[in-house]
PDB file of N, CA and C in Angstrom:
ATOM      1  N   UNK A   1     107.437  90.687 125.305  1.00  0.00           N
ATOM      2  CA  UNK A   1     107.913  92.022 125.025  1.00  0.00           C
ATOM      3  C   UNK A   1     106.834  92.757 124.221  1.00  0.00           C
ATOM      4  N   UNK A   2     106.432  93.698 124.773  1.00  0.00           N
ATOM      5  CA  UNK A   2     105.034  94.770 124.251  1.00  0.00           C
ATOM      6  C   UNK A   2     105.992  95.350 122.561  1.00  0.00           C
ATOM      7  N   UNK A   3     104.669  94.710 121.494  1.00  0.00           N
ATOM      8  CA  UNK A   3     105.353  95.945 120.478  1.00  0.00           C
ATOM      9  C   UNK A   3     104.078  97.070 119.827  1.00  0.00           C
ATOM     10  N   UNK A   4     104.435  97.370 118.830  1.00  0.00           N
ATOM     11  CA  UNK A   4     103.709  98.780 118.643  1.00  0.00           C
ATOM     12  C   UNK A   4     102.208  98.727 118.965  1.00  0.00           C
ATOM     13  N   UNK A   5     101.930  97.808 118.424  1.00  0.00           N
ATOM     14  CA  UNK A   5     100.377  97.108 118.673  1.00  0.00           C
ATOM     15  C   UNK A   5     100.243  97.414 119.910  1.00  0.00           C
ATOM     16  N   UNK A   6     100.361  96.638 120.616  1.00  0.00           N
ATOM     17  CA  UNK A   6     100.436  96.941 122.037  1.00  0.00           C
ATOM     18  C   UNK A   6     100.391  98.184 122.707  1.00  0.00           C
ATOM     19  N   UNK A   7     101.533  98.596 122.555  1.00  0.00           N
ATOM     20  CA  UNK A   7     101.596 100.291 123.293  1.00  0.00           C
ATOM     21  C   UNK A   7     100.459 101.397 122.475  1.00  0.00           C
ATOM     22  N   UNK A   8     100.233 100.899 121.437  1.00  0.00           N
ATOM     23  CA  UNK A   8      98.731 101.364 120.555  1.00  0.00           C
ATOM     24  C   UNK A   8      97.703 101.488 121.513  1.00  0.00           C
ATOM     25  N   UNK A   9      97.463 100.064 121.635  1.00  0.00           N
ATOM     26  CA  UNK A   9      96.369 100.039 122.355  1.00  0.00           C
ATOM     27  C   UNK A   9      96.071 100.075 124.156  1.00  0.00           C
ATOM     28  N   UNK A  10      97.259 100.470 124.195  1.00  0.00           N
ATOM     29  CA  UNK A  10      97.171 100.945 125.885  1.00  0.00           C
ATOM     30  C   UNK A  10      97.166 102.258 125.701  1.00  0.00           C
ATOM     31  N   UNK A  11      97.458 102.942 124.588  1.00  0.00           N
ATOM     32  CA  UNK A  11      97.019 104.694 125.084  1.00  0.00           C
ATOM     33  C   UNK A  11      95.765 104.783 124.622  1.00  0.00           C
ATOM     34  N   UNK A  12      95.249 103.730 123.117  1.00  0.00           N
ATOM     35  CA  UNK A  12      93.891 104.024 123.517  1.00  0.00           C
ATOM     36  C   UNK A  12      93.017 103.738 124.335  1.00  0.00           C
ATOM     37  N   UNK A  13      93.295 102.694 124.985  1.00  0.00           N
ATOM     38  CA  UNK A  13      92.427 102.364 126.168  1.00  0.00           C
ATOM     39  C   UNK A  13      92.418 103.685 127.372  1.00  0.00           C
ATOM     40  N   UNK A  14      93.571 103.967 127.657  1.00  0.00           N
ATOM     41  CA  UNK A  14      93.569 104.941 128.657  1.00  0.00           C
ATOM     42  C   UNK A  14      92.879 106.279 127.871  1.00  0.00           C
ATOM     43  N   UNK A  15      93.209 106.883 126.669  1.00  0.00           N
ATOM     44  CA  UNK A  15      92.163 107.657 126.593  1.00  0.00           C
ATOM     45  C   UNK A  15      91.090 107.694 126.182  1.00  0.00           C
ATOM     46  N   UNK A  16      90.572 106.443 126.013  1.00  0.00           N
ATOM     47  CA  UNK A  16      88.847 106.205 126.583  1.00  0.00           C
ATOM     48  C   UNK A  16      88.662 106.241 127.830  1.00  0.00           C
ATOM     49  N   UNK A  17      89.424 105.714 128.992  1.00  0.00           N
ATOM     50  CA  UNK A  17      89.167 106.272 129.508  1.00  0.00           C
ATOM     51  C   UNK A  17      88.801 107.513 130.546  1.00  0.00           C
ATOM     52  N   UNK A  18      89.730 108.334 129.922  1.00  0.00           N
ATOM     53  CA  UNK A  18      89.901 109.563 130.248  1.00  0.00           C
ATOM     54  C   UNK A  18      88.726 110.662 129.842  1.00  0.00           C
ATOM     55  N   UNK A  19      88.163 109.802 128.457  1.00  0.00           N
ATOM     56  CA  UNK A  19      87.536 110.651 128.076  1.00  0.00           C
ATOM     57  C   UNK A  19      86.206 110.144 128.898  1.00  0.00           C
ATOM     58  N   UNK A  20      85.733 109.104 129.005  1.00  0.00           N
ATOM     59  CA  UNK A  20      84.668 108.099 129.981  1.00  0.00           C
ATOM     60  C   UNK A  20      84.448 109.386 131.145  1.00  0.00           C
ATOM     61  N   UNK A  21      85.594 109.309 131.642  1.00  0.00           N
ATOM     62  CA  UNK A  21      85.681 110.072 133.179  1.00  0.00           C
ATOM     63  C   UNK A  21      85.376 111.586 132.963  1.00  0.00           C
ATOM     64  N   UNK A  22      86.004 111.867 132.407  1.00  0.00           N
ATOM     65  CA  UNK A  22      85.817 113.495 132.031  1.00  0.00           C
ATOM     66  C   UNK A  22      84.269 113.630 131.650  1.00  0.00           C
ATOM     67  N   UNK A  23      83.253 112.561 130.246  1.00  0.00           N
ATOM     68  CA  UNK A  23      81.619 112.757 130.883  1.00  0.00           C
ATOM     69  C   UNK A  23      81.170 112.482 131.553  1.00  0.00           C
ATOM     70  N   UNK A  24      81.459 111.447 132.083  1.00  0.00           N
ATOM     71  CA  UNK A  24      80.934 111.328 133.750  1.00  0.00           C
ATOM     72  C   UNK A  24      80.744 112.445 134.622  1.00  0.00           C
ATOM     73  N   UNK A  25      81.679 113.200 134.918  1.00  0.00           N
ATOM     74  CA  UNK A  25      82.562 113.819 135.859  1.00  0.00           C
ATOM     75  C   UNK A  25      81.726 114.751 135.544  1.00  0.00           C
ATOM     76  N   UNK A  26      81.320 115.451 134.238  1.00  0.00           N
ATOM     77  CA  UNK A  26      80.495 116.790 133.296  1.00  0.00           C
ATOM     78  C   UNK A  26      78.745 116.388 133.736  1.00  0.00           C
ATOM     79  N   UNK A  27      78.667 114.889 133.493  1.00  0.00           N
ATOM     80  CA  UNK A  27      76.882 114.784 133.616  1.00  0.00           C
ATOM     81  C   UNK A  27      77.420 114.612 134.889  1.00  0.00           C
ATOM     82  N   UNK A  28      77.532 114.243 135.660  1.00  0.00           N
ATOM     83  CA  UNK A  28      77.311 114.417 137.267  1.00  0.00           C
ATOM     84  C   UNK A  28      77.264 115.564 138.099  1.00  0.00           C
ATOM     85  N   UNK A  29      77.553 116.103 137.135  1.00  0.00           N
ATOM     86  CA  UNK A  29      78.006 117.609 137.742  1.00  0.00           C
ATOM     87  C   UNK A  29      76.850 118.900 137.465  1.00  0.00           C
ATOM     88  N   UNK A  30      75.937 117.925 136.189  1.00  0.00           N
ATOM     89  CA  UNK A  30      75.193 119.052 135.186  1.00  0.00           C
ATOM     90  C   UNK A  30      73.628 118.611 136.253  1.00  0.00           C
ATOM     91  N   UNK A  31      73.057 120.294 136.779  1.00  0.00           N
ATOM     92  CA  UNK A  31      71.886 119.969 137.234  1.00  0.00           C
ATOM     93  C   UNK A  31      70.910 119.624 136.178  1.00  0.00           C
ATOM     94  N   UNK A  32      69.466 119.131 136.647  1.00  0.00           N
ATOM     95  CA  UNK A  32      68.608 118.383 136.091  1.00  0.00           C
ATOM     96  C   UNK A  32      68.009 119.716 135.205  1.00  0.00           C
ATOM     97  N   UNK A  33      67.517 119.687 133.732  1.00  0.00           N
ATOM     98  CA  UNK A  33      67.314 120.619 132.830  1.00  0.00           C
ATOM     99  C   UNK A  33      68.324 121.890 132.351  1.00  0.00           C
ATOM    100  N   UNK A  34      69.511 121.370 132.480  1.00  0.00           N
ATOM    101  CA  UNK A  34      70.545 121.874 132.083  1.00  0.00           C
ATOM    102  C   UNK A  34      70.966 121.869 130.422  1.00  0.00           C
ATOM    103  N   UNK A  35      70.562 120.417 130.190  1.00  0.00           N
ATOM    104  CA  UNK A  35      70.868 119.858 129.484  1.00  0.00           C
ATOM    105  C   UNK A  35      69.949 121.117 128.018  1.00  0.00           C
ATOM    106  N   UNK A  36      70.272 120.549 126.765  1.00  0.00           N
ATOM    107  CA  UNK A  36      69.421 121.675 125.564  1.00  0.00           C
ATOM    108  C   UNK A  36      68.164 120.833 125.683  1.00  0.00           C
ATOM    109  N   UNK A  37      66.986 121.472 125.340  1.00  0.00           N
ATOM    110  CA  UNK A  37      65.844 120.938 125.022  1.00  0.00           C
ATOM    111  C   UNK A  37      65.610 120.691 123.617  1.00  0.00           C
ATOM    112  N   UNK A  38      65.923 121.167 122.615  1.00  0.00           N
ATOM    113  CA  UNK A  38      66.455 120.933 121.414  1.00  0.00           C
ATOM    114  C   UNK A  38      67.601 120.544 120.850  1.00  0.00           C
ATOM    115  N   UNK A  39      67.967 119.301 120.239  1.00  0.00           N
ATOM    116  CA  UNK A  39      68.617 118.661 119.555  1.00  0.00           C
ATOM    117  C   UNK A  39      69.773 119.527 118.701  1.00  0.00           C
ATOM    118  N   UNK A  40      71.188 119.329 118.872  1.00  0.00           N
ATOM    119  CA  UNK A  40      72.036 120.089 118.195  1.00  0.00           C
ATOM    120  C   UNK A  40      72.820 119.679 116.810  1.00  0.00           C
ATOM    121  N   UNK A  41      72.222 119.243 116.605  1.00  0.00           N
ATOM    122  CA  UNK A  41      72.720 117.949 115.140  1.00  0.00           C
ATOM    123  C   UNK A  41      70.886 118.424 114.370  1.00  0.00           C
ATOM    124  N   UNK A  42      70.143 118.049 114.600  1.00  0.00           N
ATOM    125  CA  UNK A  42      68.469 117.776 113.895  1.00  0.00           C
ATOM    126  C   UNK A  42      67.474 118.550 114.199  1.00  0.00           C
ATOM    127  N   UNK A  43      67.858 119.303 115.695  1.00  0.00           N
ATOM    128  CA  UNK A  43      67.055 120.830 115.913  1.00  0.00           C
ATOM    129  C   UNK A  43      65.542 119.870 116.253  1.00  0.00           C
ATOM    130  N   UNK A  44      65.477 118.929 117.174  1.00  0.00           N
ATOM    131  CA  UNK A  44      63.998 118.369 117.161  1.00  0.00           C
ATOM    132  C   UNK A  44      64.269 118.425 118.927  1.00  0.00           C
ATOM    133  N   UNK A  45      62.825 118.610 119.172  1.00  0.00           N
ATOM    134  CA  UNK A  45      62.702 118.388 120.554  1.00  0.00           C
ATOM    135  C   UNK A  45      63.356 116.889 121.089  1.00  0.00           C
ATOM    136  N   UNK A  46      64.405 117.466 122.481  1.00  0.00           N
ATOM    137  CA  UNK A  46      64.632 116.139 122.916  1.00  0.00           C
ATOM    138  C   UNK A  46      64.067 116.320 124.360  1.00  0.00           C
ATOM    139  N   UNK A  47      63.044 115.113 124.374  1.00  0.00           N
ATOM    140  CA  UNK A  47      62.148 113.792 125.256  1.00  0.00           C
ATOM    141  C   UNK A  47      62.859 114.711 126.438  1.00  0.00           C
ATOM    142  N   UNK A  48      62.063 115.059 127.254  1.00  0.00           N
ATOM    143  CA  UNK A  48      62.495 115.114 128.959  1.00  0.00           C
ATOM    144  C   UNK A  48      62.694 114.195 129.966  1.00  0.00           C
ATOM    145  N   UNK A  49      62.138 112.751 129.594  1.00  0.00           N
ATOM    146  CA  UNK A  49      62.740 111.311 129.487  1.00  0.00           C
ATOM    147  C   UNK A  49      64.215 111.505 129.634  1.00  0.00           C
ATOM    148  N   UNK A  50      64.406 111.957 128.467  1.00  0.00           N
ATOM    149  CA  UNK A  50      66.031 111.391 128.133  1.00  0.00           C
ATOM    150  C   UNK A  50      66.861 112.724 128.851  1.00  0.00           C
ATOM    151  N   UNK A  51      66.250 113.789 129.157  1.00  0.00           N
ATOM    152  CA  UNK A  51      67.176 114.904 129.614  1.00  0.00           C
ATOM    153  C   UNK A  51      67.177 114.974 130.944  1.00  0.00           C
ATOM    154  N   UNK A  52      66.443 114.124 131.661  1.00  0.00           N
ATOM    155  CA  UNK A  52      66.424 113.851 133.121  1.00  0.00           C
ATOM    156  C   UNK A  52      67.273 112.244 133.302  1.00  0.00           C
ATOM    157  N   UNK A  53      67.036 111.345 132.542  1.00  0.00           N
ATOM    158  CA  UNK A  53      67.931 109.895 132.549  1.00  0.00           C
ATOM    159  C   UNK A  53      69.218 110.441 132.042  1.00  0.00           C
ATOM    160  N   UNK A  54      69.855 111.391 131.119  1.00  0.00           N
ATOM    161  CA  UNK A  54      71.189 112.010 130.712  1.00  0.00           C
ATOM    162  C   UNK A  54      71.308 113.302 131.392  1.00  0.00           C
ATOM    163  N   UNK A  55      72.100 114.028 132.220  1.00  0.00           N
ATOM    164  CA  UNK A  55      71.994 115.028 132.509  1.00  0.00           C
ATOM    165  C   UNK A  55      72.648 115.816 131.508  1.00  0.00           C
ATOM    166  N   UNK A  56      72.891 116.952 130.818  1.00  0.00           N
ATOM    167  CA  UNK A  56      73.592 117.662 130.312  1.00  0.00           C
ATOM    168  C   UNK A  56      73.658 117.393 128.729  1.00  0.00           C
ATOM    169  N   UNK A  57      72.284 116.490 128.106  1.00  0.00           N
ATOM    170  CA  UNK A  57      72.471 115.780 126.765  1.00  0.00           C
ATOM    171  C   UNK A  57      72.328 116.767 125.673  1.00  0.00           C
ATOM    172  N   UNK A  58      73.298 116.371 124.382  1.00  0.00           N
ATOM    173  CA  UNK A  58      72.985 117.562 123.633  1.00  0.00           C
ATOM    174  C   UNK A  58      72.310 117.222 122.094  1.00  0.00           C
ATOM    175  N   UNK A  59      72.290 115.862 121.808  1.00  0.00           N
ATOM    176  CA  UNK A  59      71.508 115.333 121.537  1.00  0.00           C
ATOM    177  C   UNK A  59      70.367 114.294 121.431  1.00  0.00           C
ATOM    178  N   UNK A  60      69.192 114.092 120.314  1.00  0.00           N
ATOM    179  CA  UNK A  60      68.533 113.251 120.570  1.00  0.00           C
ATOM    180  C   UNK A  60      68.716 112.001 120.539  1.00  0.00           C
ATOM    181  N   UNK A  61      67.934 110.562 121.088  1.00  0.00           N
ATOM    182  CA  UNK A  61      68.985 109.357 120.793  1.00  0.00           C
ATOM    183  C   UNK A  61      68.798 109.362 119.200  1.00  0.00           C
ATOM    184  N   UNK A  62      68.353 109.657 118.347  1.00  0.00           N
ATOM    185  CA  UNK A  62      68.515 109.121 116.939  1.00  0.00           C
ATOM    186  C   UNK A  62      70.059 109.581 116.162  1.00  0.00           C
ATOM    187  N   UNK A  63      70.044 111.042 117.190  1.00  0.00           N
ATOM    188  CA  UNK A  63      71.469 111.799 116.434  1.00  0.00           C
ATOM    189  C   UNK A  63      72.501 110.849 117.250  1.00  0.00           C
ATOM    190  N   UNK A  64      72.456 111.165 118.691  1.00  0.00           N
ATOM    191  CA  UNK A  64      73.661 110.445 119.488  1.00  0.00           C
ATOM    192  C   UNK A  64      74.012 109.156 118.845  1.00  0.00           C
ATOM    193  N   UNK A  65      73.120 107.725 118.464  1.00  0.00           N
ATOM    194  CA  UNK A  65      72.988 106.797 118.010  1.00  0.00           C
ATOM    195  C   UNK A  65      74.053 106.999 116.491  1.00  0.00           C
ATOM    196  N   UNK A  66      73.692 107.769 115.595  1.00  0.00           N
ATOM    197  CA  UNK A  66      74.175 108.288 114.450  1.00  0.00           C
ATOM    198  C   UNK A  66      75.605 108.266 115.006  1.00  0.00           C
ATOM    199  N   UNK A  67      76.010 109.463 116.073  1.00  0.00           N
ATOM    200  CA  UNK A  67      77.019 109.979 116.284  1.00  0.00           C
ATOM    201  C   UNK A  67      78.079 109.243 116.745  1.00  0.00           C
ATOM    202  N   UNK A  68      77.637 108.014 117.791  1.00  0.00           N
ATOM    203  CA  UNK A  68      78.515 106.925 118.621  1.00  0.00           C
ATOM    204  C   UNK A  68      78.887 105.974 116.487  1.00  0.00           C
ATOM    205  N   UNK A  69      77.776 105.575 115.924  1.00  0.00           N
ATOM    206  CA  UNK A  69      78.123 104.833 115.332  1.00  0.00           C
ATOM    207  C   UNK A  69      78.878 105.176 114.039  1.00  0.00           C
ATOM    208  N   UNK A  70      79.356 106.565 113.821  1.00  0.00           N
ATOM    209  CA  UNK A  70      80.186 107.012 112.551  1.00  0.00           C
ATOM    210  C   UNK A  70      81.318 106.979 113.742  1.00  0.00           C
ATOM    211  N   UNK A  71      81.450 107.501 114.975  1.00  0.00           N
ATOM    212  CA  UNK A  71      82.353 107.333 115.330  1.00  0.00           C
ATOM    213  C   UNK A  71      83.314 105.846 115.661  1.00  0.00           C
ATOM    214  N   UNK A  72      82.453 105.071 115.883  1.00  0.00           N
ATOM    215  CA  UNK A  72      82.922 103.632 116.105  1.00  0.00           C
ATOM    216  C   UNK A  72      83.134 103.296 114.426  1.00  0.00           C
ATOM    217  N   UNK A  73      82.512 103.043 113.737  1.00  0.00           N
ATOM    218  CA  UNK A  73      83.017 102.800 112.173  1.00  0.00           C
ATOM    219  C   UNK A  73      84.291 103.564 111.950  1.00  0.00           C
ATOM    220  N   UNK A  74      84.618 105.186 112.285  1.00  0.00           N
ATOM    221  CA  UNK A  74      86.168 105.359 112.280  1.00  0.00           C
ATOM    222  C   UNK A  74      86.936 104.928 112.671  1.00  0.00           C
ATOM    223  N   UNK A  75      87.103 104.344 113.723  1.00  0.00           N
ATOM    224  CA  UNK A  75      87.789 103.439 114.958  1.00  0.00           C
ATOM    225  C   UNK A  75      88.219 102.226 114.103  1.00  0.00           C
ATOM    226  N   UNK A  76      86.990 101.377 113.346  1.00  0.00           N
ATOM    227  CA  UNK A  76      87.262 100.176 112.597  1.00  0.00           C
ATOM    228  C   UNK A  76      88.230 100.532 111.471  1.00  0.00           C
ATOM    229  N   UNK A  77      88.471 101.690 110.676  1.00  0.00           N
ATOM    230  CA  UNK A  77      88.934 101.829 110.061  1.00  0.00           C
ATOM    231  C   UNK A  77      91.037 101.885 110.204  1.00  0.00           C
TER     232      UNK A  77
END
């Protein structure tokens, strides 16, 4: 019998992946140099490397990196 725990973690799973799909769905969709050429967190040039391997990126990996990992440390919390 599923208890709170459980039903917890089946809506978060589903809206990861909802949210998964929805960037997917956004970079697949975003033509090539769409994306900012400047960084929106640190204002530094971001790599055309990374804006052709990410379509639609809005930051650099040092910010994104930053950004995934305060967000995952909230998650732990």
């Amino acid at each position: 019998m599923p208890d709170e725990i459980d039903r917890a973690q089946e809506i978060n799973e589903q809206f990861q992946a909802d949210a998964l799909a929805g960037h997917l769905g956004r970079a697949q969709q975003a033509k090539p140099g769409q994306g900012l050429e400047e960084c929106v967190d640190c204002g530094e040039p971001i790599p055309e490397a990374r804006r052709r391997a990410v379509p639609g990126c809005r930051r650099c990996i040092e910010c994104q990196a930053d950004s995934e990992a305060v967000h995952t440390n909230w998650r732990a919390l």
